[in-house]
Protein backbone atom coordinates (compact mmCIF):
# COMPACT_ATOMS: atom_id res chain seq x y z
CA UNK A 1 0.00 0.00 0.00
CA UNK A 2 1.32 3.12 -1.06
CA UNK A 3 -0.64 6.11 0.48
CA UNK A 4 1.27 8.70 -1.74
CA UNK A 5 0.14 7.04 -4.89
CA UNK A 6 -3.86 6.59 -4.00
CA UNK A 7 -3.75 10.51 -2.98
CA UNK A 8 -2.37 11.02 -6.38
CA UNK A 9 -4.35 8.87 -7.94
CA UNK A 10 -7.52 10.62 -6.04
CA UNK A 11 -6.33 13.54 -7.13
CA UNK A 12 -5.87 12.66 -10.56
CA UNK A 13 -9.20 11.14 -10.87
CA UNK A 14 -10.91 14.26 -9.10
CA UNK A 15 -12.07 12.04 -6.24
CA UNK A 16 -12.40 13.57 -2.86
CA UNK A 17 -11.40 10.44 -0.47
CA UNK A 18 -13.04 12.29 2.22
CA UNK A 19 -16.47 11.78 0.80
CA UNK A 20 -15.92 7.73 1.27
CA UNK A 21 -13.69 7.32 4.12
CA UNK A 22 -14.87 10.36 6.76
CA UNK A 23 -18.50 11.45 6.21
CA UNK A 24 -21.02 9.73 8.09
CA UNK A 25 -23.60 7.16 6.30
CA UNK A 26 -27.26 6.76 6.40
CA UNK A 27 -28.53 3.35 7.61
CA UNK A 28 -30.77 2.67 4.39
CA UNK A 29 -27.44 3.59 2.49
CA UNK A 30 -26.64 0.64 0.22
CA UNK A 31 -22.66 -0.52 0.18
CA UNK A 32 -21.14 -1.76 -1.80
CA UNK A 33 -20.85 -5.08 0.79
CA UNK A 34 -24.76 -5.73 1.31
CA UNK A 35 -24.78 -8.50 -1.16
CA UNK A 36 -22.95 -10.68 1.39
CA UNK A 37 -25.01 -12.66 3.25
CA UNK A 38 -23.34 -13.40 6.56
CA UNK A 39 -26.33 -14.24 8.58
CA UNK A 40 -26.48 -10.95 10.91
CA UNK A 41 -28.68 -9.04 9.08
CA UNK A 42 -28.41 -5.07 8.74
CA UNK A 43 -31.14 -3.93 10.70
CA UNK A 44 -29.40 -6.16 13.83
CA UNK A 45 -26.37 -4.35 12.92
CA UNK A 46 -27.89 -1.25 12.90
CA UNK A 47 -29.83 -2.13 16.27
CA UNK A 48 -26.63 -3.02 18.02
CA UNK A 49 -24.94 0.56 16.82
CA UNK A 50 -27.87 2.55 18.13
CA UNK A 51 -28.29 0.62 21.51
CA UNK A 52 -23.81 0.96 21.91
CA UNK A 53 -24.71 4.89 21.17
CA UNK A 54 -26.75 4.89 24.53
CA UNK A 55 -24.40 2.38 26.30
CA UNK A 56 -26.77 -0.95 26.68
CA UNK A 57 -25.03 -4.44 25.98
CA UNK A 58 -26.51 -7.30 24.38
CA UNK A 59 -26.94 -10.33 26.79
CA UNK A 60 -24.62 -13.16 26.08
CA UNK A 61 -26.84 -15.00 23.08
CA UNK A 62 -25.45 -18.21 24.36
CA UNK A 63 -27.81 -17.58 27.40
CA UNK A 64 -30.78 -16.58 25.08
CA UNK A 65 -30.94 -15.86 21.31
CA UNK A 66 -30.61 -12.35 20.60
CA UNK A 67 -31.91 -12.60 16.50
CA UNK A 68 -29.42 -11.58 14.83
CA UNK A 69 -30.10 -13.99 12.06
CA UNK A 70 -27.38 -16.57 11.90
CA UNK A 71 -29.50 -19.69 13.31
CA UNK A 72 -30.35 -19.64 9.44
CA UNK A 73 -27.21 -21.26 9.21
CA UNK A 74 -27.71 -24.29 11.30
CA UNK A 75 -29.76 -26.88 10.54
CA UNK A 76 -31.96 -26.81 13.55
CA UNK A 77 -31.95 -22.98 13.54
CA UNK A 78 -30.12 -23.39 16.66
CA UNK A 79 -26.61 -21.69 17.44
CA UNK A 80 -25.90 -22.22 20.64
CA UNK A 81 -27.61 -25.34 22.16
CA UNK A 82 -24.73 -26.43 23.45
CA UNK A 83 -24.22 -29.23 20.75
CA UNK A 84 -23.87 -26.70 18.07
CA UNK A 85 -21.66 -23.76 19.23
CA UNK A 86 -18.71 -25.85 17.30
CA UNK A 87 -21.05 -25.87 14.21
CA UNK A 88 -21.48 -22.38 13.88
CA UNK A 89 -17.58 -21.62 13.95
CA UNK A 90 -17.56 -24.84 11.58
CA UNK A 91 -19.71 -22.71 8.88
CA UNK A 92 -17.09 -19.77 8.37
């Protein structure tokens, strides 16, 4: 990585990095990542960032599902039963 030649190459190109890397997004703002479906889906995400912006936690979902969507995963829809904690690390 050479940051000397992107910030050329930004330059050159009449891109403002700033406009990617530093402004803040919308929620509902597509990226260009969405089409990956990693089982947490984005409203969970975005659930997650606005409970962290008033300082609540999630409970351990190991204790009790929180829905974040990756039970889809499993075959019995079930992450952390015990049995199937390995499973879900086994589906990477």
């Amino acid at each position: 990585f050479d940051y000397d030649k992107w910030m050329e190459a930004f330059k050159e190109c009449n891109v403002d990095p700033s406009f990617y890397a530093n402004r803040k997004r919308e929620y509902d703002e597509v990226l260009p990542w969405d089409f990956i479906d990693i089982g947490v889906s984005k409203r969970y995400l975005v659930n997650e960032r606005e409970k962290a912006s008033r300082g609540e936690t999630t409970p351990d979902c190991r204790i009790k599902c929180t829905g974040c969507g990756i039970a889809k995963f499993i075959e019995d829809g079930e992450c952390f039963n015990g049995a199937n904690f390995s499973k879900v690390h086994e589906n990477k």
